[in-house]
PDB file of N, CA and C in Angstrom:
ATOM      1  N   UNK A   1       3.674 -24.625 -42.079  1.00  0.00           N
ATOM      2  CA  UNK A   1       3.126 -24.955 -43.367  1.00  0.00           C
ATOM      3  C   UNK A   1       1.626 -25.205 -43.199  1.00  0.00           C
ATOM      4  N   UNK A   2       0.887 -24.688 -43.986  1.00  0.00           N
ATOM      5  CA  UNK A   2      -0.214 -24.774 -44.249  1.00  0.00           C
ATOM      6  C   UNK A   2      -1.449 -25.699 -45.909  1.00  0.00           C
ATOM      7  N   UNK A   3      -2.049 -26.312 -45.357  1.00  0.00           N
ATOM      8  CA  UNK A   3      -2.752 -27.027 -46.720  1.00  0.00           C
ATOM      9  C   UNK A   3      -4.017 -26.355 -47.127  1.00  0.00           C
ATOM     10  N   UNK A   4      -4.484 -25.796 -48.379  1.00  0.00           N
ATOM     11  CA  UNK A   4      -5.391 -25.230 -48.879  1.00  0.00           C
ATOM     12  C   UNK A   4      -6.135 -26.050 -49.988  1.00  0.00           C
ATOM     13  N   UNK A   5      -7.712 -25.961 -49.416  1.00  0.00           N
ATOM     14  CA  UNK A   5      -8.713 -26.995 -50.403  1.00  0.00           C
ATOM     15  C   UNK A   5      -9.036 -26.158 -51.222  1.00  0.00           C
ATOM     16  N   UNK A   6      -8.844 -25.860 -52.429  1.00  0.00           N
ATOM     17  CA  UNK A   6      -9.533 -25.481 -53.649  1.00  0.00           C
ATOM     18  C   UNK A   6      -9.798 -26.711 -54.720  1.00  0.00           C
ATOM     19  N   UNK A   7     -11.255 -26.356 -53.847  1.00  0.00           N
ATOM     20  CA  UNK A   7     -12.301 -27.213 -55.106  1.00  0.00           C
ATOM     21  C   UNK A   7     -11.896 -26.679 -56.469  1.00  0.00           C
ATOM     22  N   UNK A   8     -12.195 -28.044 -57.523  1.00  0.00           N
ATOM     23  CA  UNK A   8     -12.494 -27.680 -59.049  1.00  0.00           C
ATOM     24  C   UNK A   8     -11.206 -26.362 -59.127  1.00  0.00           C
ATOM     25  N   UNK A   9     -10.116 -26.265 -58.682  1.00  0.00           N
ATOM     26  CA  UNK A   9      -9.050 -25.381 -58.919  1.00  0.00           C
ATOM     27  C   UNK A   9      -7.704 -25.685 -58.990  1.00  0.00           C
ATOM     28  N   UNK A  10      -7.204 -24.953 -58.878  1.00  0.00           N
ATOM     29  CA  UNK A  10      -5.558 -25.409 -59.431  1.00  0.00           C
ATOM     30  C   UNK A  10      -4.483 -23.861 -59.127  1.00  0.00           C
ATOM     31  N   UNK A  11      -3.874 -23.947 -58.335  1.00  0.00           N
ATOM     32  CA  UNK A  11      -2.132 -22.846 -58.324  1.00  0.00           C
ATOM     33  C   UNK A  11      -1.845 -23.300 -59.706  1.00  0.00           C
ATOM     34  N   UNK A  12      -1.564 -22.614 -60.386  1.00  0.00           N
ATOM     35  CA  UNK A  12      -0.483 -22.773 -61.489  1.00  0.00           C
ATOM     36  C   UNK A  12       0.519 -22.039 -61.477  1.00  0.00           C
ATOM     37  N   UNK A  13       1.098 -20.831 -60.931  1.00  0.00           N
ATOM     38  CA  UNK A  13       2.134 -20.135 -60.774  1.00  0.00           C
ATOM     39  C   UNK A  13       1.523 -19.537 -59.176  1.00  0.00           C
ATOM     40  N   UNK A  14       3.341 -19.938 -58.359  1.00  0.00           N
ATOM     41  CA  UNK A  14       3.020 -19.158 -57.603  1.00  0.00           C
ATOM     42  C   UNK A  14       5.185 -18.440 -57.428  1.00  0.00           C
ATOM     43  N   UNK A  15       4.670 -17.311 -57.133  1.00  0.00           N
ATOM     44  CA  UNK A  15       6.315 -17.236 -57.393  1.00  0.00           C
ATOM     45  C   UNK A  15       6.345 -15.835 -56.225  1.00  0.00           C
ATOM     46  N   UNK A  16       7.368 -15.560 -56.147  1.00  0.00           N
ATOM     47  CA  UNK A  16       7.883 -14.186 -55.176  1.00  0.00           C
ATOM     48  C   UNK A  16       8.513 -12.801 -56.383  1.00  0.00           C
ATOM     49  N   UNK A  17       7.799 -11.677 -55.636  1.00  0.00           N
ATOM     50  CA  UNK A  17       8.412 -10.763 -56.916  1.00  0.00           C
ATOM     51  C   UNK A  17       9.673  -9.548 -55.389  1.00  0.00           C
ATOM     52  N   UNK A  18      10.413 -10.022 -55.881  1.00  0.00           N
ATOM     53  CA  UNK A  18      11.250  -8.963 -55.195  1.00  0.00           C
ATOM     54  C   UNK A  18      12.069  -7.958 -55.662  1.00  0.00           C
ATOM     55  N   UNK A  19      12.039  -7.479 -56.907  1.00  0.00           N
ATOM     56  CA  UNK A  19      12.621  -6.182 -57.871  1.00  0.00           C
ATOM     57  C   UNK A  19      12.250  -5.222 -58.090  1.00  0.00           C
ATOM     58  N   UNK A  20      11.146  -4.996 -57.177  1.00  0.00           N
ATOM     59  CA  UNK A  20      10.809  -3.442 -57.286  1.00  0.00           C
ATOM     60  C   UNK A  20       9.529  -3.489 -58.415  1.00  0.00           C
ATOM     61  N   UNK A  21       9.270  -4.144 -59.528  1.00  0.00           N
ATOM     62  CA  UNK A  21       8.479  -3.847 -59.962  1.00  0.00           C
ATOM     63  C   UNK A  21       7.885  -5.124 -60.582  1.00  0.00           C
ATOM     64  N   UNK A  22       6.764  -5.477 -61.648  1.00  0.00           N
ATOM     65  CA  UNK A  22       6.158  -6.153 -62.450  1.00  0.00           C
ATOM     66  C   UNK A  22       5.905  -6.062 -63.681  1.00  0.00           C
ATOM     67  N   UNK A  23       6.709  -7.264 -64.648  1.00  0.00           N
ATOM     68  CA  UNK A  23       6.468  -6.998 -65.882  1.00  0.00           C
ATOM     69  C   UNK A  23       5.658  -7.910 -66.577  1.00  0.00           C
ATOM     70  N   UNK A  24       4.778  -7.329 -66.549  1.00  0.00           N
ATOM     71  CA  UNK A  24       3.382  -8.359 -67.311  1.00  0.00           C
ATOM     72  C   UNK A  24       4.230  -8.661 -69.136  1.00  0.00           C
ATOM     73  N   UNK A  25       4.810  -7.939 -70.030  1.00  0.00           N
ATOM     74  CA  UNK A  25       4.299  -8.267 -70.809  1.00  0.00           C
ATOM     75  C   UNK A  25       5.478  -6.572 -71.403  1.00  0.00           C
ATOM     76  N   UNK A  26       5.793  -6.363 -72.720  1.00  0.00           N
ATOM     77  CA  UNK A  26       6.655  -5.331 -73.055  1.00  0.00           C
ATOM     78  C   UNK A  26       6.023  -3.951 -73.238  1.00  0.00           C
ATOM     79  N   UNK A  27       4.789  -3.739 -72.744  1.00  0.00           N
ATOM     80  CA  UNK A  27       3.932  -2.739 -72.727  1.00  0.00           C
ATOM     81  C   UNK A  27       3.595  -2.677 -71.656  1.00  0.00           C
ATOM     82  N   UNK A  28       3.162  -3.591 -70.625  1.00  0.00           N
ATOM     83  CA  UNK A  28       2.622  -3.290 -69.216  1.00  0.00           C
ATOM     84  C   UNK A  28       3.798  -3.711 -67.984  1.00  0.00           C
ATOM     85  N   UNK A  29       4.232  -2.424 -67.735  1.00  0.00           N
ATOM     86  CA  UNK A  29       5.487  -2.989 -66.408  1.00  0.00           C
ATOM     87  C   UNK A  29       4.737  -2.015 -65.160  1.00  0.00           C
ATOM     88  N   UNK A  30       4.755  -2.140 -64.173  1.00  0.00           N
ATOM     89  CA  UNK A  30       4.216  -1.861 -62.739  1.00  0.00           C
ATOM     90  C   UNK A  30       5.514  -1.248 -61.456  1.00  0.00           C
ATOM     91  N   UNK A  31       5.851  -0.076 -61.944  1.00  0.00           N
ATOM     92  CA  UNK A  31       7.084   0.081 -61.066  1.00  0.00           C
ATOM     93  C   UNK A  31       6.951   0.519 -59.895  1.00  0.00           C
ATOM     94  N   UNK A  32       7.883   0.422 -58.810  1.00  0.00           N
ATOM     95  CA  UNK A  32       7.460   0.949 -57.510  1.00  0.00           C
ATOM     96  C   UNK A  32       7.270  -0.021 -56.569  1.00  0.00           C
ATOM     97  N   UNK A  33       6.961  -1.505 -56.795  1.00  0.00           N
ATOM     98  CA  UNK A  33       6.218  -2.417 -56.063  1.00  0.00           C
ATOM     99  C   UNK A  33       6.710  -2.919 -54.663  1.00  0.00           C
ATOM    100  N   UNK A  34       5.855  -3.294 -53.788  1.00  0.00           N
ATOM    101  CA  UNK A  34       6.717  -4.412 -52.543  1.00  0.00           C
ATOM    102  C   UNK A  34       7.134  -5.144 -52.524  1.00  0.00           C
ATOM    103  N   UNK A  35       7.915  -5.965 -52.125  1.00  0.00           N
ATOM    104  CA  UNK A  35       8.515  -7.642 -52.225  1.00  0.00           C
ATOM    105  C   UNK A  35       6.776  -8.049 -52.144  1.00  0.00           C
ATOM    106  N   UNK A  36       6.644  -9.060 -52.828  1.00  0.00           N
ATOM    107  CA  UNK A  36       4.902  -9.721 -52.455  1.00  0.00           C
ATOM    108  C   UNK A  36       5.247 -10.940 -53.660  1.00  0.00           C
ATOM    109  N   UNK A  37       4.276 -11.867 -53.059  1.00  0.00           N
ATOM    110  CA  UNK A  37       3.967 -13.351 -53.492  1.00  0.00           C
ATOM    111  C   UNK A  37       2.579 -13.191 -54.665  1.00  0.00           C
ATOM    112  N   UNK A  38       2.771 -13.398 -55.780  1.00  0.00           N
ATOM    113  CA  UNK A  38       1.675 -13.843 -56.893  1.00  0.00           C
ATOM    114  C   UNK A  38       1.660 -15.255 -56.901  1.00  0.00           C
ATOM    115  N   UNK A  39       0.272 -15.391 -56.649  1.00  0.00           N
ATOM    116  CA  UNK A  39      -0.547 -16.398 -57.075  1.00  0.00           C
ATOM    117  C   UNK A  39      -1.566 -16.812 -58.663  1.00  0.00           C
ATOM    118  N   UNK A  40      -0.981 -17.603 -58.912  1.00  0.00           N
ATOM    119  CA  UNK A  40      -2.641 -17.633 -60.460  1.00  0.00           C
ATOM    120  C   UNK A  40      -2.964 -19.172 -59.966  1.00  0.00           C
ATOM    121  N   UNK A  41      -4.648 -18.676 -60.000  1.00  0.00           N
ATOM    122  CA  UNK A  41      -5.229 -19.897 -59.736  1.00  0.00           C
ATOM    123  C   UNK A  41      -6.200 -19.779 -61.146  1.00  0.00           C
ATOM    124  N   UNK A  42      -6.135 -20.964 -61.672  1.00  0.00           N
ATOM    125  CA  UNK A  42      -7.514 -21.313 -62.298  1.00  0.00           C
ATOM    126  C   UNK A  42      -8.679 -22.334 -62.527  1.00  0.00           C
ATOM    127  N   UNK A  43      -9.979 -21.875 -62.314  1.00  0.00           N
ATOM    128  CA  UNK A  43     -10.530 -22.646 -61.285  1.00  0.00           C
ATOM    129  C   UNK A  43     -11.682 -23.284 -62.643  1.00  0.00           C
ATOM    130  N   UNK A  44     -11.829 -24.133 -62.378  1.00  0.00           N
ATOM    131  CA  UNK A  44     -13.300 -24.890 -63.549  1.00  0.00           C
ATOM    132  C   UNK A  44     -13.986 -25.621 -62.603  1.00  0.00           C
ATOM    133  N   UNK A  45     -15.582 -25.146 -62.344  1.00  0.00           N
ATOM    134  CA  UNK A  45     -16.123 -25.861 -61.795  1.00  0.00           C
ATOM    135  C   UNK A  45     -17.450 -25.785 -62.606  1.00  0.00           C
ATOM    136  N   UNK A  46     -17.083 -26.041 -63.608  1.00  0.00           N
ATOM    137  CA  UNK A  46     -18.249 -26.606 -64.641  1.00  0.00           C
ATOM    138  C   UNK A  46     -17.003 -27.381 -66.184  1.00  0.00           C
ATOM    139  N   UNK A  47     -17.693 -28.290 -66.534  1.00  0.00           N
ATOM    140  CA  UNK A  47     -16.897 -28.849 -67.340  1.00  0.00           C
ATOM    141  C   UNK A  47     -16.312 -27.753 -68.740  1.00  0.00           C
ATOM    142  N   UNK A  48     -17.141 -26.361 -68.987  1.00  0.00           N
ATOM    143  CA  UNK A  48     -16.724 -25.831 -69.870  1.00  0.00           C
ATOM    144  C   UNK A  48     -16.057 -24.536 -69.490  1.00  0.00           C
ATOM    145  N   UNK A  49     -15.987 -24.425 -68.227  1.00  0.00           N
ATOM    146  CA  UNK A  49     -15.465 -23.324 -67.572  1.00  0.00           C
ATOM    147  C   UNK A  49     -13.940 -22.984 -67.298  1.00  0.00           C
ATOM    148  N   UNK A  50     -13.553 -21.568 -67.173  1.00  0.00           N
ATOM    149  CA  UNK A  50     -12.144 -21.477 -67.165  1.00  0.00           C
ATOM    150  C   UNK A  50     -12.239 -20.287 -66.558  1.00  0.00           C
ATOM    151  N   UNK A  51     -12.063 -19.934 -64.867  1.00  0.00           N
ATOM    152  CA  UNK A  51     -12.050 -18.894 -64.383  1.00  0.00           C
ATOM    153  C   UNK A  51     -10.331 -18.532 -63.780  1.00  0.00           C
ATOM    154  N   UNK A  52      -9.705 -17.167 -64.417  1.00  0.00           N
ATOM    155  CA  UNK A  52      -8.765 -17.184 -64.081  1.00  0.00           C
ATOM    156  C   UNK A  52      -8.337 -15.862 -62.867  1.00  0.00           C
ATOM    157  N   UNK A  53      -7.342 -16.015 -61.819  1.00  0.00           N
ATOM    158  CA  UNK A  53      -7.696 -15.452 -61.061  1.00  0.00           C
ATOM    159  C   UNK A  53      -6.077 -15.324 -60.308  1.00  0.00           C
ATOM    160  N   UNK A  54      -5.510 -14.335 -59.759  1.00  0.00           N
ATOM    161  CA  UNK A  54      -4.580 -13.093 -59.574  1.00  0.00           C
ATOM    162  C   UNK A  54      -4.719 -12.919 -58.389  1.00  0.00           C
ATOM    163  N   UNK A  55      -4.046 -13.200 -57.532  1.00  0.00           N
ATOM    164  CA  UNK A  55      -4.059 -13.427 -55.795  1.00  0.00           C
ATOM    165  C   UNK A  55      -2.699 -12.847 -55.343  1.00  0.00           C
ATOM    166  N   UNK A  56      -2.225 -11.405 -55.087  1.00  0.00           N
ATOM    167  CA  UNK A  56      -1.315 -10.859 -54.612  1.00  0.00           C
ATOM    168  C   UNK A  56      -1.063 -10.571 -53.134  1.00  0.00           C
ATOM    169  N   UNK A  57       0.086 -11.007 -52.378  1.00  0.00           N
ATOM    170  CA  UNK A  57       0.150 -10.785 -51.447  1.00  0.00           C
ATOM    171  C   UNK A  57       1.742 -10.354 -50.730  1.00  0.00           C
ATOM    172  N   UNK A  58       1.669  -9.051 -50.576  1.00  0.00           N
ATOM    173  CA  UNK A  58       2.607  -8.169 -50.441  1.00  0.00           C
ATOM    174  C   UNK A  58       3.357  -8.740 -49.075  1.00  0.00           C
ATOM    175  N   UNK A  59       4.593  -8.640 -48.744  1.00  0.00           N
ATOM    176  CA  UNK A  59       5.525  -8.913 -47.304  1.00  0.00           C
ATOM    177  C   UNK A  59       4.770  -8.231 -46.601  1.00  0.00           C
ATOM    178  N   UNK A  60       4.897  -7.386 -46.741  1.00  0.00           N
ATOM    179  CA  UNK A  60       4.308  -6.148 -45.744  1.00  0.00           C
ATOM    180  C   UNK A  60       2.779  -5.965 -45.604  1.00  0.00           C
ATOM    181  N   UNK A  61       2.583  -6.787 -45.315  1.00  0.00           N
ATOM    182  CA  UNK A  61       0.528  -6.697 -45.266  1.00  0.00           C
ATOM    183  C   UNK A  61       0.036  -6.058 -44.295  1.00  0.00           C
ATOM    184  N   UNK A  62      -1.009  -5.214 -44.767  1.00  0.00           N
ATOM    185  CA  UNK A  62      -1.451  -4.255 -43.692  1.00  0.00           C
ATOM    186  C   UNK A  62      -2.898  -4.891 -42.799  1.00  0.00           C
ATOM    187  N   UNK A  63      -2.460  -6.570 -43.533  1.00  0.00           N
ATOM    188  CA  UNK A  63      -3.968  -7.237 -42.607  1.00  0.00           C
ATOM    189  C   UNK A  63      -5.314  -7.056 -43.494  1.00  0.00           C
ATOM    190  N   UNK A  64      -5.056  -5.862 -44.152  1.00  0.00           N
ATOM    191  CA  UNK A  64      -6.884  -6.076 -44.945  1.00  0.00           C
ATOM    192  C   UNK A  64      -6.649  -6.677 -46.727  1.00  0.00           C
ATOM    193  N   UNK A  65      -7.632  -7.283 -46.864  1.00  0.00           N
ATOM    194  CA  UNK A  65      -7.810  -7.743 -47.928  1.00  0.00           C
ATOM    195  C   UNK A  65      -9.276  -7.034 -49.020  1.00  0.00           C
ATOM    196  N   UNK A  66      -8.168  -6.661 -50.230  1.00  0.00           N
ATOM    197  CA  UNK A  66      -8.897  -5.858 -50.602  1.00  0.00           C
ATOM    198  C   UNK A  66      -9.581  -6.605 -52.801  1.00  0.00           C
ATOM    199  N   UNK A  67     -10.518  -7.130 -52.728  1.00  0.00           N
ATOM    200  CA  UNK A  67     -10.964  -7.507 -54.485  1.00  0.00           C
ATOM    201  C   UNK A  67     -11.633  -6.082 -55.435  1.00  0.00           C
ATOM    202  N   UNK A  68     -10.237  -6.337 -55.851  1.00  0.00           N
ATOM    203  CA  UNK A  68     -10.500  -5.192 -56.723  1.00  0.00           C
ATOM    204  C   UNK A  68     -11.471  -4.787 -57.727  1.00  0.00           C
ATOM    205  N   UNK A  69     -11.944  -5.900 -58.021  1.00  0.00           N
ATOM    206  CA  UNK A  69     -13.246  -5.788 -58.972  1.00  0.00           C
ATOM    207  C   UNK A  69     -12.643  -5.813 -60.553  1.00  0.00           C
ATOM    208  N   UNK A  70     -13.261  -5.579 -61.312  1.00  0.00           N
ATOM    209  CA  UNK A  70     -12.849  -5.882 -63.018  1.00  0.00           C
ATOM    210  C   UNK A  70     -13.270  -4.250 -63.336  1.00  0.00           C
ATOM    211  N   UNK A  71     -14.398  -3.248 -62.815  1.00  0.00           N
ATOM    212  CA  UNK A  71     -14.431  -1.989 -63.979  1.00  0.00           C
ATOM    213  C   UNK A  71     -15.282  -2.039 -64.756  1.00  0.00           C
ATOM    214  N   UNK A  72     -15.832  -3.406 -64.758  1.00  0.00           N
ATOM    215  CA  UNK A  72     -16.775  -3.546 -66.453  1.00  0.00           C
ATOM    216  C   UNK A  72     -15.629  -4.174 -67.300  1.00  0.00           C
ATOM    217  N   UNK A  73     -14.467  -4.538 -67.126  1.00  0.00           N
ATOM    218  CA  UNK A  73     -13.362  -4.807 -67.808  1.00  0.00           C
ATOM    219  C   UNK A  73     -13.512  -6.669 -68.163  1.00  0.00           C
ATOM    220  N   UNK A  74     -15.088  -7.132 -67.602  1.00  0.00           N
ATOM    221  CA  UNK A  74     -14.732  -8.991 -67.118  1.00  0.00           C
ATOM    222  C   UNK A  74     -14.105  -9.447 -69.177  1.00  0.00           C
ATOM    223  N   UNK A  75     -13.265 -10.472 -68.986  1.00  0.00           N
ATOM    224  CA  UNK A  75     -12.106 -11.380 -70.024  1.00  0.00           C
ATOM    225  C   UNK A  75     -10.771 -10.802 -69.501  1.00  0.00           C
ATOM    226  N   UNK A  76     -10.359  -9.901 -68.426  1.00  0.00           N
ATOM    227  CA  UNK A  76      -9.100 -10.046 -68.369  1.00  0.00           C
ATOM    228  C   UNK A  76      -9.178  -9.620 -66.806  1.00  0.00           C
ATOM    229  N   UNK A  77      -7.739  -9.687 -66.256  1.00  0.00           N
ATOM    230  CA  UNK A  77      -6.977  -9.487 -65.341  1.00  0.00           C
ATOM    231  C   UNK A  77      -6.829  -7.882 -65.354  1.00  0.00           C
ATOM    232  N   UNK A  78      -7.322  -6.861 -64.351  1.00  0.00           N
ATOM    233  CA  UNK A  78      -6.828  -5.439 -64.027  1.00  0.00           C
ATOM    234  C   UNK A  78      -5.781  -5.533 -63.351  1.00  0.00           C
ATOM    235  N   UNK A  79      -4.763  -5.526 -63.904  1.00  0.00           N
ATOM    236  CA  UNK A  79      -3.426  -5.707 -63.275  1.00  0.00           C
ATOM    237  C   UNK A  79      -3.015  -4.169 -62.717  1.00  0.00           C
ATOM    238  N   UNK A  80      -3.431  -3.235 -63.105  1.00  0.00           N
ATOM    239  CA  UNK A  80      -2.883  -1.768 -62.440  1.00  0.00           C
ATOM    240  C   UNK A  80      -3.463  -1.466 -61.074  1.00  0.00           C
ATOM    241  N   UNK A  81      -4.818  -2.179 -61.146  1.00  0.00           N
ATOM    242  CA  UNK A  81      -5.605  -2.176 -59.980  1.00  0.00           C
ATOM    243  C   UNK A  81      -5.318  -3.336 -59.146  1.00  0.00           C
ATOM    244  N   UNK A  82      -4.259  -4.579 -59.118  1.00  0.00           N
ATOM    245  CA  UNK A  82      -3.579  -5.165 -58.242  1.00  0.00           C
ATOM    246  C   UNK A  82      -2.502  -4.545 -58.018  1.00  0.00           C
ATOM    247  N   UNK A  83      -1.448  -3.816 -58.901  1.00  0.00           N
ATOM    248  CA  UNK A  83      -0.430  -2.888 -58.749  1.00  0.00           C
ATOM    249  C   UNK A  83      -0.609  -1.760 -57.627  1.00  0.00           C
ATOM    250  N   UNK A  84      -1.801  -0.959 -58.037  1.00  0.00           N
ATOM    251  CA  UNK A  84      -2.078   0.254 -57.213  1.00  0.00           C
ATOM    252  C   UNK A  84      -2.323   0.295 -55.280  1.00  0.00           C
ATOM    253  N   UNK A  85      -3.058  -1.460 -55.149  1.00  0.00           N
ATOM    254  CA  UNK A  85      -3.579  -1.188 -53.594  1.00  0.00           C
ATOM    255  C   UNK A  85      -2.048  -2.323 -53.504  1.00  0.00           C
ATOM    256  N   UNK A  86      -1.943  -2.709 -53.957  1.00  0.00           N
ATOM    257  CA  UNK A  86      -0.726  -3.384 -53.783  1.00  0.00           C
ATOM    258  C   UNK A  86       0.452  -2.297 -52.687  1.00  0.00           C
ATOM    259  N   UNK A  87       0.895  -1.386 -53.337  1.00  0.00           N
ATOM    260  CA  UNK A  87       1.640  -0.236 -52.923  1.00  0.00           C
ATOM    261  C   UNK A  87       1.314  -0.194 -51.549  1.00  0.00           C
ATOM    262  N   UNK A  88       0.052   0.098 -51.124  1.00  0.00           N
ATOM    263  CA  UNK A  88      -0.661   0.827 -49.771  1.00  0.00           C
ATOM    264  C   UNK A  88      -0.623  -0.646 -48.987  1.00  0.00           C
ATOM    265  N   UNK A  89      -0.301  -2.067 -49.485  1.00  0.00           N
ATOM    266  CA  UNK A  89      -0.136  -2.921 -48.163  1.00  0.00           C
ATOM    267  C   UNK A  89      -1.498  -3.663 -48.579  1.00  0.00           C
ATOM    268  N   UNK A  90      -2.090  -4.053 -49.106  1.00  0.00           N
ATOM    269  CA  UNK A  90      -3.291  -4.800 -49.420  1.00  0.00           C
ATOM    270  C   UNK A  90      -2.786  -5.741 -50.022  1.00  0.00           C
ATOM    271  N   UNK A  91      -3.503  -6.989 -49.748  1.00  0.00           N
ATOM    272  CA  UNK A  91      -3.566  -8.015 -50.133  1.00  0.00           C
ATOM    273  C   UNK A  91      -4.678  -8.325 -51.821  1.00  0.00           C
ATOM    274  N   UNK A  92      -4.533  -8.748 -52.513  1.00  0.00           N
ATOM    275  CA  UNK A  92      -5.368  -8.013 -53.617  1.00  0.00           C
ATOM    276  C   UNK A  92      -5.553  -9.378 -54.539  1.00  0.00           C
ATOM    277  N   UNK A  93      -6.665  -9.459 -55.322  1.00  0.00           N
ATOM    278  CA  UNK A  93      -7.248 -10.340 -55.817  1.00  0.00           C
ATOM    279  C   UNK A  93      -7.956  -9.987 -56.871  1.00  0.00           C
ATOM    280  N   UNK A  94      -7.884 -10.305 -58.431  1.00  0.00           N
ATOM    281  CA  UNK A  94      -8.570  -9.877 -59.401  1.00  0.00           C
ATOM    282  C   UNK A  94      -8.899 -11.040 -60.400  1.00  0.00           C
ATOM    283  N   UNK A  95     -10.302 -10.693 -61.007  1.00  0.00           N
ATOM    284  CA  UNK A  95     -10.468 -12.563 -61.787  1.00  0.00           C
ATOM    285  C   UNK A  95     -11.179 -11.275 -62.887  1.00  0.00           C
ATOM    286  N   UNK A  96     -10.824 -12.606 -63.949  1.00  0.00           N
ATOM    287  CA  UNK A  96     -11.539 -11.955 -65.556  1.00  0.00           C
ATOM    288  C   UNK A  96     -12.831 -12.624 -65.493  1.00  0.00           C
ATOM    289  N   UNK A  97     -14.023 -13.114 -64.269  1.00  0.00           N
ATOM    290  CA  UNK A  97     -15.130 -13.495 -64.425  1.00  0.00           C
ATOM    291  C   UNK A  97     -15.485 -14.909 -65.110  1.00  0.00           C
ATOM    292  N   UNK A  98     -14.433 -15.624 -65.681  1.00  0.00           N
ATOM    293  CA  UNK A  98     -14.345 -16.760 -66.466  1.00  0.00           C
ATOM    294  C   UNK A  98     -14.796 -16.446 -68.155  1.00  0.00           C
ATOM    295  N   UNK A  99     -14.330 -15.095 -68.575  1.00  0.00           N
ATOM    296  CA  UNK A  99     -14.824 -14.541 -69.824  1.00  0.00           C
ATOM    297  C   UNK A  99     -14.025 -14.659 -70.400  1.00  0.00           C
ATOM    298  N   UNK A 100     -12.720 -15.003 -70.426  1.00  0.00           N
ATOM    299  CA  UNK A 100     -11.407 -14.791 -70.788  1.00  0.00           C
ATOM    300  C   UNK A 100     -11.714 -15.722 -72.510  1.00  0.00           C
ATOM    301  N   UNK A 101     -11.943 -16.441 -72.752  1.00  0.00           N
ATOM    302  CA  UNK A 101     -12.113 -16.851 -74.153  1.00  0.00           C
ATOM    303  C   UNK A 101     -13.264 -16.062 -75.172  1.00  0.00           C
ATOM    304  N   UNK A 102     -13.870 -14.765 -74.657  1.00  0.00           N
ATOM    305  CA  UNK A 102     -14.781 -14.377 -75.026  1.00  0.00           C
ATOM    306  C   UNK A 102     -16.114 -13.941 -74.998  1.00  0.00           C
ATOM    307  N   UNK A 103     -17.129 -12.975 -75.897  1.00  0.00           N
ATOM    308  CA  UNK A 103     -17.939 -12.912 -75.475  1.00  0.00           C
ATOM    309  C   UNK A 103     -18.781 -13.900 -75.974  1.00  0.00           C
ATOM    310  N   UNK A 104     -18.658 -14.315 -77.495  1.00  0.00           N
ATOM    311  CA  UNK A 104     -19.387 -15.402 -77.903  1.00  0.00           C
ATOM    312  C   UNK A 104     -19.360 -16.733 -76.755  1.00  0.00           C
ATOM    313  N   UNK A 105     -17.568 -17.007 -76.368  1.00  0.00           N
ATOM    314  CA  UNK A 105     -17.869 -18.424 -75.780  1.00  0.00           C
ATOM    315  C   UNK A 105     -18.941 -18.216 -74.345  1.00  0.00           C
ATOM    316  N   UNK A 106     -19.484 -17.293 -73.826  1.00  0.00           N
ATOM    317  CA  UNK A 106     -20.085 -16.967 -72.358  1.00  0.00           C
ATOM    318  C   UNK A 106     -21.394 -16.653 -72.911  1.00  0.00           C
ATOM    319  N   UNK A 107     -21.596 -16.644 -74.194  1.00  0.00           N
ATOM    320  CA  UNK A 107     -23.071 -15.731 -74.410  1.00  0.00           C
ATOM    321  C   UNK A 107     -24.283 -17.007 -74.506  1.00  0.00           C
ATOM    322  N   UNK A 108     -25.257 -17.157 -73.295  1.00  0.00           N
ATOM    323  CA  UNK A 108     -26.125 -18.430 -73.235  1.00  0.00           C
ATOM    324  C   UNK A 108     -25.612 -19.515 -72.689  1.00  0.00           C
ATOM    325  N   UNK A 109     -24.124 -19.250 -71.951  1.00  0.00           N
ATOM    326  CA  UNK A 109     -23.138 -20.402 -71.257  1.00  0.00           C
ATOM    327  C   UNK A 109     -23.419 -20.252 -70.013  1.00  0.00           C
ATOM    328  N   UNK A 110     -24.226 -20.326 -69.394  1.00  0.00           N
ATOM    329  CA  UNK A 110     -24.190 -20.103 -68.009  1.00  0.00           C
ATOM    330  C   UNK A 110     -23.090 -20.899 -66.736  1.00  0.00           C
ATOM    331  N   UNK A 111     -22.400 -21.689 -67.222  1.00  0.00           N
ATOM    332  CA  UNK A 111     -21.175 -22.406 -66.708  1.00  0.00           C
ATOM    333  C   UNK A 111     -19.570 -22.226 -67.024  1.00  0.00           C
ATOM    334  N   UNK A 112     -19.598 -20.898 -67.707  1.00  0.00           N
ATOM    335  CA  UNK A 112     -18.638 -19.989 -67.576  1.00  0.00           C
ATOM    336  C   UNK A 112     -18.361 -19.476 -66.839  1.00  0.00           C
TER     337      UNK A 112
END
C-alpha cells in the first residue's frame, strides 16, 4: 500500500472497469477496453477553481505514461482519447483545464 499527497485535491471516484468496455453516458460507450483502474481527481487550488481530471490505468501497463492533451477541446474530458491509448497499454490522463463551468466563468479568472 501506498500514500499519495495531492495538494488542494481530492479522488472522488476511483473504481476498476473490467467489462470490456466504458459507458460514459447513453451516447458515449468505449468498446474493446482492458481491465484498468479510473481515477477522477478534482483539484482547487485557488478558492474559485475547479480542475477536473481522468487518470486511467490499464492492468496491463506497458510502463509509459502517456497526457493526452484536450485538442483545443479545454471544459471537458476527451474521453476517446483516454479510450484509444488506453487499448495500446498506456497509462493516460486527461483534464478539461479547469474550464468546465465555462467560458464566461474563466474569462479574466486567472485562478481557474
Amino acid at each position: 500500500m501506498f500514500k499519495i499527497d495531492l495538494p488542494d485535491s481530492e479522488i472522488v471516484l476511483c473504481e476498476n472497469i473490467t467489462k470490456g468496455f466504458f459507458e460514459l453516458s447513453n451516447t458515449e460507450r468505449f468498446e474493446e477496453l482492458p481491465d484498468f483502474h479510473r481515477f477522477v481527481v478534482h483539484s482547487k487550488p485557488a478558492e474559485k477553481s475547479l480542475i477536473k481530471t481522468e487518470i486511467w490505468l490499464p492492468k496491463d501497463w506497458n510502463g509509459i505514461y502517456l497526457g493526452t492533451g484536450n485538442g483545443g477541446m479545454g471544459g471537458s474530458i476527451r474521453y476517446e482519447a483516454l479510450a484509444n491509448y488506453l487499448r495500446f497499454g498506456y497509462a493516460v490522463a486527461n483534464t478539461d483545464l479547469g474550464t468546465s463551468y465555462g467560458v464566461k466563468y474563466g474569462y479574466n479568472n486567472p485562478n481557474v
